[in-house]
PDB file of N, CA and C in Angstrom:
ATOM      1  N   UNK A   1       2.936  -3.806  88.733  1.00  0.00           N
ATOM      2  CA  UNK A   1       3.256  -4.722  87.660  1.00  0.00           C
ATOM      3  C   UNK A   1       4.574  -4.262  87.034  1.00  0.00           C
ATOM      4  N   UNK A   2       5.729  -5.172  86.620  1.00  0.00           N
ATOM      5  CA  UNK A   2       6.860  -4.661  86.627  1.00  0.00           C
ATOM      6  C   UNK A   2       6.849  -5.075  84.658  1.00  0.00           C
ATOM      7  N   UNK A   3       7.881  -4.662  83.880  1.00  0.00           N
ATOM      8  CA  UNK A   3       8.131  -4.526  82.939  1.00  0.00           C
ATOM      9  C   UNK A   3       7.445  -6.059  82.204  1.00  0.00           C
ATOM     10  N   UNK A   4       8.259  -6.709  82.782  1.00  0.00           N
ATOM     11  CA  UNK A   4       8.508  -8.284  82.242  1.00  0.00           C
ATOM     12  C   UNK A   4       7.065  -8.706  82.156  1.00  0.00           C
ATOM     13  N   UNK A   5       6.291  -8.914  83.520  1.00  0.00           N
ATOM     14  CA  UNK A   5       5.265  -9.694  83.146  1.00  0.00           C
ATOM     15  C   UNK A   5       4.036  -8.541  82.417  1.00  0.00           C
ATOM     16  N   UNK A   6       4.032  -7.235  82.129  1.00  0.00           N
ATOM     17  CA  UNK A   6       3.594  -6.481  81.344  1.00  0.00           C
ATOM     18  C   UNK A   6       3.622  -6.899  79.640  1.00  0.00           C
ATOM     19  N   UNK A   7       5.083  -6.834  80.130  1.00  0.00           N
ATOM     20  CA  UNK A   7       5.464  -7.579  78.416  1.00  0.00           C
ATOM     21  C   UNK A   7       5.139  -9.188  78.180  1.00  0.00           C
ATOM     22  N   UNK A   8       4.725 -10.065  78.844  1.00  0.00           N
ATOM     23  CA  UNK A   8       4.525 -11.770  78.768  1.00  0.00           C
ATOM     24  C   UNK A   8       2.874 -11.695  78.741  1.00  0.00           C
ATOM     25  N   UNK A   9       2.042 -11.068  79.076  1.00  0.00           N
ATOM     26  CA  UNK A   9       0.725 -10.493  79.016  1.00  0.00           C
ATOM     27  C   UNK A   9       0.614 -10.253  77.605  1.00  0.00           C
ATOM     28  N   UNK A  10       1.181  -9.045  77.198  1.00  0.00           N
ATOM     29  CA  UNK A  10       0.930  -8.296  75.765  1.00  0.00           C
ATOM     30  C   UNK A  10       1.005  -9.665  75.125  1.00  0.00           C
ATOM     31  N   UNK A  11       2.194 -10.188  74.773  1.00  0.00           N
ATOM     32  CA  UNK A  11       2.751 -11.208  74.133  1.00  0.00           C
ATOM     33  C   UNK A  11       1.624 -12.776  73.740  1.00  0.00           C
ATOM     34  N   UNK A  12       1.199 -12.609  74.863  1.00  0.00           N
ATOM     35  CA  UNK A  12       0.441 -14.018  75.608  1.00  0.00           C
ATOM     36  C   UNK A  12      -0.937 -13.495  74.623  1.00  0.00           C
ATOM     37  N   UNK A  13      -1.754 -12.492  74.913  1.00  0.00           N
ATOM     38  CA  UNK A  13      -2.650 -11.730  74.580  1.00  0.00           C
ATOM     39  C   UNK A  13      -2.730 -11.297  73.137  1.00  0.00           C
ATOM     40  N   UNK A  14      -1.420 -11.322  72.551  1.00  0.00           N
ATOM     41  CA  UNK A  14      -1.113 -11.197  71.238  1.00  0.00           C
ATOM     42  C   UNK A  14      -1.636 -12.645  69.996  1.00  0.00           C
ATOM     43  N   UNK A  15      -0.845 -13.784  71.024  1.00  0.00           N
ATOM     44  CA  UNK A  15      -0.738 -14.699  70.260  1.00  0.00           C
ATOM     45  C   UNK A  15      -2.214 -15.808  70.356  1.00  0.00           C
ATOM     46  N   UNK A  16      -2.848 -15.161  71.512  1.00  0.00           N
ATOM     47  CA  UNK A  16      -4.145 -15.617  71.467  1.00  0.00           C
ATOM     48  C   UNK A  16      -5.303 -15.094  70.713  1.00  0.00           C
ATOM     49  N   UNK A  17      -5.014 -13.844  69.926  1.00  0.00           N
ATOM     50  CA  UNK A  17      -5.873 -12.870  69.287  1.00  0.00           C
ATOM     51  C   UNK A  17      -5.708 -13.514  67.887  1.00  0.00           C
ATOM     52  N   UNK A  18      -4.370 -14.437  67.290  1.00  0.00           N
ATOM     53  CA  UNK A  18      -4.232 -14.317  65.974  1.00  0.00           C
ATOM     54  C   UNK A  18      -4.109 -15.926  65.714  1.00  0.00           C
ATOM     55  N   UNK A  19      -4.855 -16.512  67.218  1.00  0.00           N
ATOM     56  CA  UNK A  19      -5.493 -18.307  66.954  1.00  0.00           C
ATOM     57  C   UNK A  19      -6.248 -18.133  67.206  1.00  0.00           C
ATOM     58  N   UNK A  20      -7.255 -18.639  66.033  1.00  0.00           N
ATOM     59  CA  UNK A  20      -8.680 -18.894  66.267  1.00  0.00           C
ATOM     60  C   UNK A  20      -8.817 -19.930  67.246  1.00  0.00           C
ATOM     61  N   UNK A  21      -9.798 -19.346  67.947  1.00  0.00           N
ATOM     62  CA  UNK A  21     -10.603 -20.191  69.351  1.00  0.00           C
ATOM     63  C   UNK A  21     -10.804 -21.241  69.060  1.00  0.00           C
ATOM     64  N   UNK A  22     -11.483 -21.685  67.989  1.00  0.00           N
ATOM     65  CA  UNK A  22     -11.619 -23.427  68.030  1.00  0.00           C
ATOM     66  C   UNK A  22     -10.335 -24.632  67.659  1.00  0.00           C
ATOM     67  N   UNK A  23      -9.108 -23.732  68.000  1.00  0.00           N
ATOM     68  CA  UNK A  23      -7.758 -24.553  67.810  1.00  0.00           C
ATOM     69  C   UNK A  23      -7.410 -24.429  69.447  1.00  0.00           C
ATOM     70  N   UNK A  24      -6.892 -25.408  69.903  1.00  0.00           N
ATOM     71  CA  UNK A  24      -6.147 -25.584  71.146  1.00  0.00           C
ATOM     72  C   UNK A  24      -4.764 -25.024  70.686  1.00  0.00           C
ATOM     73  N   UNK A  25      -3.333 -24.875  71.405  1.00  0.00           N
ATOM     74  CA  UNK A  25      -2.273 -24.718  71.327  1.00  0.00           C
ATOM     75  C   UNK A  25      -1.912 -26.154  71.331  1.00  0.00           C
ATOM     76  N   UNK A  26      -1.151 -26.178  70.214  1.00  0.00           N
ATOM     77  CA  UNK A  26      -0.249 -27.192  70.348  1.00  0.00           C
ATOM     78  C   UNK A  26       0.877 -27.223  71.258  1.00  0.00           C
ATOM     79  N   UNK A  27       1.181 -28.687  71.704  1.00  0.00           N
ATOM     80  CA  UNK A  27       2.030 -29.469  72.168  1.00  0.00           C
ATOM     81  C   UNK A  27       3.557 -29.413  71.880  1.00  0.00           C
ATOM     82  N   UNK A  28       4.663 -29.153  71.960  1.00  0.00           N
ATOM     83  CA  UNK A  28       5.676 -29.671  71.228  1.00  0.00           C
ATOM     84  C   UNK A  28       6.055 -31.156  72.027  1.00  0.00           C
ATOM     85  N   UNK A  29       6.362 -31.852  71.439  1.00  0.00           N
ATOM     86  CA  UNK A  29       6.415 -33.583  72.052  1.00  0.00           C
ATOM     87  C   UNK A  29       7.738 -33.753  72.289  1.00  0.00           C
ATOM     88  N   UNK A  30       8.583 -33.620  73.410  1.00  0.00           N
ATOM     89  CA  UNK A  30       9.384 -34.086  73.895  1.00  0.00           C
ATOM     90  C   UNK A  30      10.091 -35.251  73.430  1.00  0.00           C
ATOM     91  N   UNK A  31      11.393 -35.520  72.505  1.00  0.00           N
ATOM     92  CA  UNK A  31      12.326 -36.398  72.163  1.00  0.00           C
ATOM     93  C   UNK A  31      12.430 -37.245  72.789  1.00  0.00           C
ATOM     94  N   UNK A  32      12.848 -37.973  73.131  1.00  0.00           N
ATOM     95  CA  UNK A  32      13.048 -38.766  74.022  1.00  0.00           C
ATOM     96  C   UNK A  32      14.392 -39.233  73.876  1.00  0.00           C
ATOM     97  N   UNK A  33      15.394 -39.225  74.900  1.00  0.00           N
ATOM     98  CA  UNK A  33      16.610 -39.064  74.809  1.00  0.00           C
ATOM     99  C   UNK A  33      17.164 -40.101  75.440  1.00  0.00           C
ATOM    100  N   UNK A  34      17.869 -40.734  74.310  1.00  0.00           N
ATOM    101  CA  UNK A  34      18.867 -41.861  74.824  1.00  0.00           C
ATOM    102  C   UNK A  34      20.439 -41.792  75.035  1.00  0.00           C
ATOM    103  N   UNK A  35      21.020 -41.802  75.997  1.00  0.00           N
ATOM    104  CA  UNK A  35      22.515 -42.161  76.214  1.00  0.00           C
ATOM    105  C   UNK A  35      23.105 -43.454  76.063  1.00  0.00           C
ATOM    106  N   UNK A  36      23.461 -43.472  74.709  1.00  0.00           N
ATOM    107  CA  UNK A  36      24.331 -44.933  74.470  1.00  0.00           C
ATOM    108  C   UNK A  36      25.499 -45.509  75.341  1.00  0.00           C
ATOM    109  N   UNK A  37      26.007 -44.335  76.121  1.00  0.00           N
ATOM    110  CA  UNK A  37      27.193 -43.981  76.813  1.00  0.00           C
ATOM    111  C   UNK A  37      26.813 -44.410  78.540  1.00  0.00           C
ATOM    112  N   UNK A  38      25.736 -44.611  78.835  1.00  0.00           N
ATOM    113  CA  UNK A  38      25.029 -44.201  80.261  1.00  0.00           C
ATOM    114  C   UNK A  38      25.796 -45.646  81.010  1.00  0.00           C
ATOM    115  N   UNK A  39      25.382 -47.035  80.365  1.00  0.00           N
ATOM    116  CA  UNK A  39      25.964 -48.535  81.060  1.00  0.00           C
ATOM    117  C   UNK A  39      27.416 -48.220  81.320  1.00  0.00           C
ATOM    118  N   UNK A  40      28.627 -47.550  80.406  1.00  0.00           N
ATOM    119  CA  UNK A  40      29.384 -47.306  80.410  1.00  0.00           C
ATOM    120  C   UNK A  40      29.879 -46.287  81.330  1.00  0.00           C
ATOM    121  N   UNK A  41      29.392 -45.503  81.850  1.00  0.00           N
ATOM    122  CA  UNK A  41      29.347 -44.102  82.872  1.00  0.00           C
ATOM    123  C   UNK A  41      29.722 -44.528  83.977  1.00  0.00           C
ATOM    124  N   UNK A  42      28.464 -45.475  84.012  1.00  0.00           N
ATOM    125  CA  UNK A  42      27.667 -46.001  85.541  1.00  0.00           C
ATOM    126  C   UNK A  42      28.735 -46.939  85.787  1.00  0.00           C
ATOM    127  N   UNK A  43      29.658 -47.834  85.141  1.00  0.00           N
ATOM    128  CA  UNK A  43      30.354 -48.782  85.086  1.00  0.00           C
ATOM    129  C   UNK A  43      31.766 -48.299  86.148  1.00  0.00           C
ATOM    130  N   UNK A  44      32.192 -46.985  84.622  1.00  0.00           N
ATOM    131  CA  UNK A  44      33.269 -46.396  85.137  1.00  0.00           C
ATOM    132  C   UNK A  44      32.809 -45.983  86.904  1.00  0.00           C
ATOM    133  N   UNK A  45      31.915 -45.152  87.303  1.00  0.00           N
ATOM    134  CA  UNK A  45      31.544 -44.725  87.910  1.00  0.00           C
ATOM    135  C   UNK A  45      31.390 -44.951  89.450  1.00  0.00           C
ATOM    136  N   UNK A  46      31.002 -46.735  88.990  1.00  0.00           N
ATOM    137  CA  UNK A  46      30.912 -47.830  89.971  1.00  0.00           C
ATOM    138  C   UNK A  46      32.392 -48.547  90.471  1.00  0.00           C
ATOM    139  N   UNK A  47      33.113 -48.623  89.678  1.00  0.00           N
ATOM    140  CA  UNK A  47      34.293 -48.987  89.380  1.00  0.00           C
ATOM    141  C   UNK A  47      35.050 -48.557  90.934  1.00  0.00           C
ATOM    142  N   UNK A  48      35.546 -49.558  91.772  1.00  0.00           N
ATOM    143  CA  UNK A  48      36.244 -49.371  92.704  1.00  0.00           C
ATOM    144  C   UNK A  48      37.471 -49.703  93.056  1.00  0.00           C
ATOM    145  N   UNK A  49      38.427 -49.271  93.730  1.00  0.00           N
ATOM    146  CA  UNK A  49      39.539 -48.861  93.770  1.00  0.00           C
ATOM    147  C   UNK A  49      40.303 -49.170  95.274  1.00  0.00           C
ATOM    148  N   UNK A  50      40.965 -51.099  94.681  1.00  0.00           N
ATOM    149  CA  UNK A  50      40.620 -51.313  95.989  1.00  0.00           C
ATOM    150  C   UNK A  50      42.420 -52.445  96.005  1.00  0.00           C
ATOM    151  N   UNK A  51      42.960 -51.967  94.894  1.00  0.00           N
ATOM    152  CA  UNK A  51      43.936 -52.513  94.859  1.00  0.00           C
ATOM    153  C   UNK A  51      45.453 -51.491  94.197  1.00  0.00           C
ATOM    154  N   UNK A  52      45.823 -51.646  94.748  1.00  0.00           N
ATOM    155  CA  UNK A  52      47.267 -50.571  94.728  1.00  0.00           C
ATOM    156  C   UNK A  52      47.769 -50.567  93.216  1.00  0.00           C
ATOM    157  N   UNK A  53      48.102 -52.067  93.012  1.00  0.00           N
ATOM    158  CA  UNK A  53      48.910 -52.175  91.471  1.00  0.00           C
ATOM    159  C   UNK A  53      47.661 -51.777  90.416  1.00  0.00           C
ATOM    160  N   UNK A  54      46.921 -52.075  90.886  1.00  0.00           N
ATOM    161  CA  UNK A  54      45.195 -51.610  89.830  1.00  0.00           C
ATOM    162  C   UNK A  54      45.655 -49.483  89.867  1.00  0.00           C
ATOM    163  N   UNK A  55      45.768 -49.257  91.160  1.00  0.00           N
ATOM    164  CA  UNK A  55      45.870 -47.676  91.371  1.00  0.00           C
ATOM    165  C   UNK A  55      47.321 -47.115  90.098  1.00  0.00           C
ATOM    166  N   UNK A  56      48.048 -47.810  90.737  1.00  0.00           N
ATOM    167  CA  UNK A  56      49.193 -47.201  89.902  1.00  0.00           C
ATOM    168  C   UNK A  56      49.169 -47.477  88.545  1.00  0.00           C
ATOM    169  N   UNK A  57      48.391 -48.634  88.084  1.00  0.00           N
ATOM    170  CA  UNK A  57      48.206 -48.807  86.522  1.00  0.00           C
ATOM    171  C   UNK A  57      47.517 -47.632  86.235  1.00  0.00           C
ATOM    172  N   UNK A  58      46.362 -47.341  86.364  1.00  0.00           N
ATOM    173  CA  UNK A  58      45.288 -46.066  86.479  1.00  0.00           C
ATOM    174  C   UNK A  58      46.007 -44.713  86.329  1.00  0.00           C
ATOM    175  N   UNK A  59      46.939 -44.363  87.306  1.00  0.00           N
ATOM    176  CA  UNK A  59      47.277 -43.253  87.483  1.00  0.00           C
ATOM    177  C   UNK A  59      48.498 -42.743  86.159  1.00  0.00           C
ATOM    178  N   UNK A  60      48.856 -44.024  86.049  1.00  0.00           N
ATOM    179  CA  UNK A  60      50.014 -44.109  84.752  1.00  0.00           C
ATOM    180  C   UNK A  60      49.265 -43.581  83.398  1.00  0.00           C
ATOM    181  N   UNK A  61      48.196 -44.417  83.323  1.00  0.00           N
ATOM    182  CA  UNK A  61      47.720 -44.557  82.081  1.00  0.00           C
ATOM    183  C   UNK A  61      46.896 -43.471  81.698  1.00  0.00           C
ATOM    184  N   UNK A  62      46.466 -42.490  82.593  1.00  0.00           N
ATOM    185  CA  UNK A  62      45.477 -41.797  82.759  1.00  0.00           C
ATOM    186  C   UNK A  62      46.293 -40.368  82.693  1.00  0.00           C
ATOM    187  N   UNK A  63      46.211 -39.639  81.508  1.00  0.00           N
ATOM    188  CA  UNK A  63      47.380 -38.153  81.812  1.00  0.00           C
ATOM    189  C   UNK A  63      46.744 -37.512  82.788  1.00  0.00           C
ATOM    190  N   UNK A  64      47.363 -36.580  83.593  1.00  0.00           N
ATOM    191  CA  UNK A  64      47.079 -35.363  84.395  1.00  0.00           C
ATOM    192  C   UNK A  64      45.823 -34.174  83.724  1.00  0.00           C
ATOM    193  N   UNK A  65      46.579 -34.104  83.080  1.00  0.00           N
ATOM    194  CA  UNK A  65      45.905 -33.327  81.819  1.00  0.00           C
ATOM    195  C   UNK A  65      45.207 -32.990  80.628  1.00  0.00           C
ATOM    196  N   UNK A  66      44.429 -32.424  80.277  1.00  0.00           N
ATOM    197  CA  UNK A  66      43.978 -32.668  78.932  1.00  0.00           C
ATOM    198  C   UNK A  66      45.151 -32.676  77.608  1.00  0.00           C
ATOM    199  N   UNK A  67      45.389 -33.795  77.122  1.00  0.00           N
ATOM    200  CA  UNK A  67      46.208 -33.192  75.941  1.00  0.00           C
ATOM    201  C   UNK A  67      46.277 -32.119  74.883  1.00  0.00           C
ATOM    202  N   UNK A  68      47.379 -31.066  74.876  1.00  0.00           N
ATOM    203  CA  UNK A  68      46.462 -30.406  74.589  1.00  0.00           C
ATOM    204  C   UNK A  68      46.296 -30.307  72.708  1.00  0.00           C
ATOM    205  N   UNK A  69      45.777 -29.191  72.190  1.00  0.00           N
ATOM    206  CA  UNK A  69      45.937 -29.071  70.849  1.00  0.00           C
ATOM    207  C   UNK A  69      47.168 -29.099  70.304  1.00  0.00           C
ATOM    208  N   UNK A  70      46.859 -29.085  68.405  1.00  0.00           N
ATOM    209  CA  UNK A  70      48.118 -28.983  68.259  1.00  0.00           C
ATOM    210  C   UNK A  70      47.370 -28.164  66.568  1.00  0.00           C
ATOM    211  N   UNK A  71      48.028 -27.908  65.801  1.00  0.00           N
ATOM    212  CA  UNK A  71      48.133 -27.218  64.825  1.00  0.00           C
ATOM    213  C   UNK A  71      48.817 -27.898  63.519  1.00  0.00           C
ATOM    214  N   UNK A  72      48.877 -28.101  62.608  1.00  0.00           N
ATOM    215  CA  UNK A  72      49.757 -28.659  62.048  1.00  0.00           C
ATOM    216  C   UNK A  72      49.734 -28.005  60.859  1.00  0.00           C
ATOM    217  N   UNK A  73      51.232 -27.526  60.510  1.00  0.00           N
ATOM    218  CA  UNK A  73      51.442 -26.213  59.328  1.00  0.00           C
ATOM    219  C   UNK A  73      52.546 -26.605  58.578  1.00  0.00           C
ATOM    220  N   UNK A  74      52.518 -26.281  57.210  1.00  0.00           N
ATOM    221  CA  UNK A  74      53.218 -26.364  56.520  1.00  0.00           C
ATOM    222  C   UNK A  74      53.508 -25.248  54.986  1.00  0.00           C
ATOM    223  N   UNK A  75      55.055 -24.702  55.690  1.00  0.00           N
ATOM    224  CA  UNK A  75      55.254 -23.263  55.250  1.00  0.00           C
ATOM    225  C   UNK A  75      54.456 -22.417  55.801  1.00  0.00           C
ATOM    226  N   UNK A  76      54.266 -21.920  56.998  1.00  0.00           N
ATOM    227  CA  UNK A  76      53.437 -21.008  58.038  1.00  0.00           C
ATOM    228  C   UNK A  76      51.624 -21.447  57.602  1.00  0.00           C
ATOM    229  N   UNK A  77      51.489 -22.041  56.861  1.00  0.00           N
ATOM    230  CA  UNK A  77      49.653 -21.909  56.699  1.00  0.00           C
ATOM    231  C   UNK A  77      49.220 -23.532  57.401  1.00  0.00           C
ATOM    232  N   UNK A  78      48.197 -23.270  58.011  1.00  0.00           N
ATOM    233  CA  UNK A  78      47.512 -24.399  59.186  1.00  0.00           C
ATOM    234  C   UNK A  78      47.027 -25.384  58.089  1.00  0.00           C
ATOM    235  N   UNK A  79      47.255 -26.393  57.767  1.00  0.00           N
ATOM    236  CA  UNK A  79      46.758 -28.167  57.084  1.00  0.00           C
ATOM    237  C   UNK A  79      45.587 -28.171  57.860  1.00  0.00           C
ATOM    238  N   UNK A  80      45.832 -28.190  59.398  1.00  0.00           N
ATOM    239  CA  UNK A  80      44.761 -29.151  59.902  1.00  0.00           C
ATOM    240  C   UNK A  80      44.956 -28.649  61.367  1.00  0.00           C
ATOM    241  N   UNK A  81      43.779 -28.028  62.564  1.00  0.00           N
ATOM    242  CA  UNK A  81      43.581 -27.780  63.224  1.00  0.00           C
ATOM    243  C   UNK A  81      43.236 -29.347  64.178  1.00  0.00           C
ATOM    244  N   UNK A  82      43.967 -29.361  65.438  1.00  0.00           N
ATOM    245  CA  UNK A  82      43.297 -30.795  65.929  1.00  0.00           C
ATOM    246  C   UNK A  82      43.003 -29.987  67.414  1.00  0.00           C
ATOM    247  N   UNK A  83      41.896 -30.192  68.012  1.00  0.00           N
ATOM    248  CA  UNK A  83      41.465 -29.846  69.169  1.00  0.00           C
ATOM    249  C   UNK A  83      41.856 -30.875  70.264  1.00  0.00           C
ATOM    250  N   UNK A  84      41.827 -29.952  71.528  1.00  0.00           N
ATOM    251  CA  UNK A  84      42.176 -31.040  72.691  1.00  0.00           C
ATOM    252  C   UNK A  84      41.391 -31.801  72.889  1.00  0.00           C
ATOM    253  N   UNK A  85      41.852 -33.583  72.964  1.00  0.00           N
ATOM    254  CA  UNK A  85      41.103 -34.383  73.151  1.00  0.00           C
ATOM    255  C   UNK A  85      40.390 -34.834  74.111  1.00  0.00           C
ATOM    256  N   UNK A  86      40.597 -33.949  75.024  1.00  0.00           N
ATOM    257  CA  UNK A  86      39.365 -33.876  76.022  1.00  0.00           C
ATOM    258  C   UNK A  86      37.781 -33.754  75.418  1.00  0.00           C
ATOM    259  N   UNK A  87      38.073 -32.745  74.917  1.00  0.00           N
ATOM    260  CA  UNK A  87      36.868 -32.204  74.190  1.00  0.00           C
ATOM    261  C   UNK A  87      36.284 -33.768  73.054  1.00  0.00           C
ATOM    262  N   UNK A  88      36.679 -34.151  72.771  1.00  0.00           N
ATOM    263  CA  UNK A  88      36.307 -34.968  71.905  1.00  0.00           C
ATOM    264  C   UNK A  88      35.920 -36.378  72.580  1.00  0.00           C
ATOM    265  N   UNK A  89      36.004 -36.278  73.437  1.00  0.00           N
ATOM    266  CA  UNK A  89      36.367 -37.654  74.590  1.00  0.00           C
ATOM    267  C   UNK A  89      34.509 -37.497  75.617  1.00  0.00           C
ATOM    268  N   UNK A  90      33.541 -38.535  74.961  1.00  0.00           N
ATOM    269  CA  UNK A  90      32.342 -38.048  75.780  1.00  0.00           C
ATOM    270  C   UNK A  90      32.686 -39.089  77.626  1.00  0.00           C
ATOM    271  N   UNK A  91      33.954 -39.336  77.399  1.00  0.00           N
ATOM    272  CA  UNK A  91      33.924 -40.019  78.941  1.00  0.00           C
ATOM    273  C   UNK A  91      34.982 -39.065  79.467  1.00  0.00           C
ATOM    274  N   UNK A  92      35.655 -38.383  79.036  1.00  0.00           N
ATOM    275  CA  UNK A  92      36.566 -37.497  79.804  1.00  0.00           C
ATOM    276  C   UNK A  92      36.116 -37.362  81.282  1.00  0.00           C
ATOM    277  N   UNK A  93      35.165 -36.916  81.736  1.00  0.00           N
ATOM    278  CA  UNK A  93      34.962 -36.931  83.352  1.00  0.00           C
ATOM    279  C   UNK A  93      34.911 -37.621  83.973  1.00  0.00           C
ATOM    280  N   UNK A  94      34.356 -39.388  83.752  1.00  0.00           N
ATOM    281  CA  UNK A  94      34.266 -40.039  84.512  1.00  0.00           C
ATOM    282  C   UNK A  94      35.416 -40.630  84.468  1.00  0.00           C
ATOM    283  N   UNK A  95      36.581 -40.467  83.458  1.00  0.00           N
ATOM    284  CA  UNK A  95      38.148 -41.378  83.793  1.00  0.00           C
ATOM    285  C   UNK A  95      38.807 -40.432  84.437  1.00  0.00           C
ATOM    286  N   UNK A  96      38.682 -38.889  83.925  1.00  0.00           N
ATOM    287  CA  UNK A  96      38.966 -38.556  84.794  1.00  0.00           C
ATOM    288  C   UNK A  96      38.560 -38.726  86.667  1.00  0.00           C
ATOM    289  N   UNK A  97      37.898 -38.208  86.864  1.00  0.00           N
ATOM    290  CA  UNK A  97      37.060 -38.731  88.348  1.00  0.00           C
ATOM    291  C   UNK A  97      37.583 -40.211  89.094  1.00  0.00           C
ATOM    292  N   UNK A  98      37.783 -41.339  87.806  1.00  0.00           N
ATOM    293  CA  UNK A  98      38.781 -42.508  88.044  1.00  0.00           C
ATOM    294  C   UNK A  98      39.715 -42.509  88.414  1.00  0.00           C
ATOM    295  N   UNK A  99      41.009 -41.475  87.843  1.00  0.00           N
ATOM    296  CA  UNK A  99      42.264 -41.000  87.902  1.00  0.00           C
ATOM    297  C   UNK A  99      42.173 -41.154  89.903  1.00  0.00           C
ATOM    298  N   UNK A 100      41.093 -39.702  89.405  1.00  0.00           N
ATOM    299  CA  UNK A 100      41.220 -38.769  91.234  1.00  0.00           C
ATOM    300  C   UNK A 100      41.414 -39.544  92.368  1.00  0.00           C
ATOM    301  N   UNK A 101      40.002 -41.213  91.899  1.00  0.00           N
ATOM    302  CA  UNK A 101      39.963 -42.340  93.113  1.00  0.00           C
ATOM    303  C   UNK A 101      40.935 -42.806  93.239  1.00  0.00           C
ATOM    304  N   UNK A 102      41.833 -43.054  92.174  1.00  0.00           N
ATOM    305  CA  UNK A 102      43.162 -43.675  92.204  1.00  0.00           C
ATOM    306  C   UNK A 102      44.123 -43.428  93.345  1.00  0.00           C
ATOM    307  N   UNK A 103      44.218 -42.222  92.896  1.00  0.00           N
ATOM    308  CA  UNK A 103      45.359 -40.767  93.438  1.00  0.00           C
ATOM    309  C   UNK A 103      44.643 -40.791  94.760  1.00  0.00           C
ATOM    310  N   UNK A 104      43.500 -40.959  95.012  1.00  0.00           N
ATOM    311  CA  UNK A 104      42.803 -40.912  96.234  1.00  0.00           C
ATOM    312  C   UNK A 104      43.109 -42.300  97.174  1.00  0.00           C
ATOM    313  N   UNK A 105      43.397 -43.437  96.733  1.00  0.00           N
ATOM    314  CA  UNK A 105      43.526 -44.602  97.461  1.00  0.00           C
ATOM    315  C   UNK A 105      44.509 -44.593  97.528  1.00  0.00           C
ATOM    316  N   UNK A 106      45.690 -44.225  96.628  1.00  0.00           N
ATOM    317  CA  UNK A 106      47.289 -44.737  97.081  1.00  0.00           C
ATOM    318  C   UNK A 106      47.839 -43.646  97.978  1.00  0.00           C
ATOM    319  N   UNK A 107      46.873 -42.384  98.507  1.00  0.00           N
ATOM    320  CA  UNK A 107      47.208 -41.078  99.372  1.00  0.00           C
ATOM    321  C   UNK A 107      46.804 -41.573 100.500  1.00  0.00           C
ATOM    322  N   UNK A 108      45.851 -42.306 100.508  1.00  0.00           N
ATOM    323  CA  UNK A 108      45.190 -42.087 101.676  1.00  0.00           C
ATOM    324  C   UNK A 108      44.970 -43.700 102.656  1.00  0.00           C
ATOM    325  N   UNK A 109      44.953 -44.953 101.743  1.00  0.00           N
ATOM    326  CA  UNK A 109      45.200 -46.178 102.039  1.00  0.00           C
ATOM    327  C   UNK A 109      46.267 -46.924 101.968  1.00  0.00           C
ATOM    328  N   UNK A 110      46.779 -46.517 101.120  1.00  0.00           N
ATOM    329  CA  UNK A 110      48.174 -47.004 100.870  1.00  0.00           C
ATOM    330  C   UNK A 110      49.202 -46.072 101.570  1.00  0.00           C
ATOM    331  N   UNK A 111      49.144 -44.647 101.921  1.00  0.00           N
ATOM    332  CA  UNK A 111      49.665 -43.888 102.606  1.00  0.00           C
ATOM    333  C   UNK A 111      51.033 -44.083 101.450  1.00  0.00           C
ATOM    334  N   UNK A 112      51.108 -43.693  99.698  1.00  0.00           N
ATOM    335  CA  UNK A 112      52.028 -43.781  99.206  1.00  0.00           C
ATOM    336  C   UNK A 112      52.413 -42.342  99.168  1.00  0.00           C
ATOM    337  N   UNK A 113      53.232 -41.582  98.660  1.00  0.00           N
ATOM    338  CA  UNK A 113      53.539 -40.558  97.581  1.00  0.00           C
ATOM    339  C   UNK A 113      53.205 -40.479  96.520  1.00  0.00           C
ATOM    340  N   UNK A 114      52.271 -39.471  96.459  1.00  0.00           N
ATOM    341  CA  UNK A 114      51.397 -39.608  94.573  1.00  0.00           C
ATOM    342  C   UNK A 114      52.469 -38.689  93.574  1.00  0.00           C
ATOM    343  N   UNK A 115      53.352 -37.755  94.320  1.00  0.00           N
ATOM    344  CA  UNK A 115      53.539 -36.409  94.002  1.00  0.00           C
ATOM    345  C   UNK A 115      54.441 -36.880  92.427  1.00  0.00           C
ATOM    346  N   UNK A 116      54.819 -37.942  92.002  1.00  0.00           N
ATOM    347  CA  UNK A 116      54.933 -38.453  90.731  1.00  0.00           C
ATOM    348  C   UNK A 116      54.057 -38.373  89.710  1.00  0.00           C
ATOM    349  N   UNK A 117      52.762 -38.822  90.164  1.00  0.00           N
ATOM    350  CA  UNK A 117      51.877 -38.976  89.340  1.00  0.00           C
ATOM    351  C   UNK A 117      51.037 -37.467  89.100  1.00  0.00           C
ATOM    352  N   UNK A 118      51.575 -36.074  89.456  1.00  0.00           N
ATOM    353  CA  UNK A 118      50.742 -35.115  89.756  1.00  0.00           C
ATOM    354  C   UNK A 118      51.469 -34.121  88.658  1.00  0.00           C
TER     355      UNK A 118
END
């Protein structure tokens, strides 16, 4: 018997000594979790990539990168901290991932040069 389940025994054995027997253990009841965001995901997600001028709009509009932070000071002391808006962005992956199909159809169907858009 190795440390761990020695110690999940004691523990287990502990917390059954200091509930009285005629109580069951409670339940904790599971939330139930909604994504307001999910039709929208699945959309982006679904979203196909099947026209060139559609690609290059995409790839334009869509930065490379996360933008990044910025700071904003006045006389050396920080006003206002702004984080990269990636972070703030709950679709960041799937436009990103959009971008990629983009960059992915005008490389590979269109046989363009992306190396602009990179």
């Amino acid at each position: 018997m190795n440390v761990s389940t020695y110690t999940l025994k004691q523990i287990n054995g502990w917390s059954q000594q200091l509930r009285p027997s005629s109580q069951k253990p409670r339940r904790i009841a599971a939330r139930p979790f909604f994504d307001l965001l999910a039709p929208l995901r699945r959309w982006l997600n679904n979203l196909e990539i099947n026209n060139p001028r559609r690609a290059h709009r995409l790839c334009a509009a869509i930065p490379a990168q996360c933008p990044f932070a910025r700071d904003l000071k006045f006389f050396n002391r920080t006003l206002v901290s702004i984080p990269p808006l990636c972070k703030l962005n709950p679709l960041y992956d799937e436009v990103v991932a959009l971008r990629f199909r983009a960059l992915c159809y005008l490389a590979e169907a269109c046989g363009e040069d992306i190396s602009r858009y990179c």
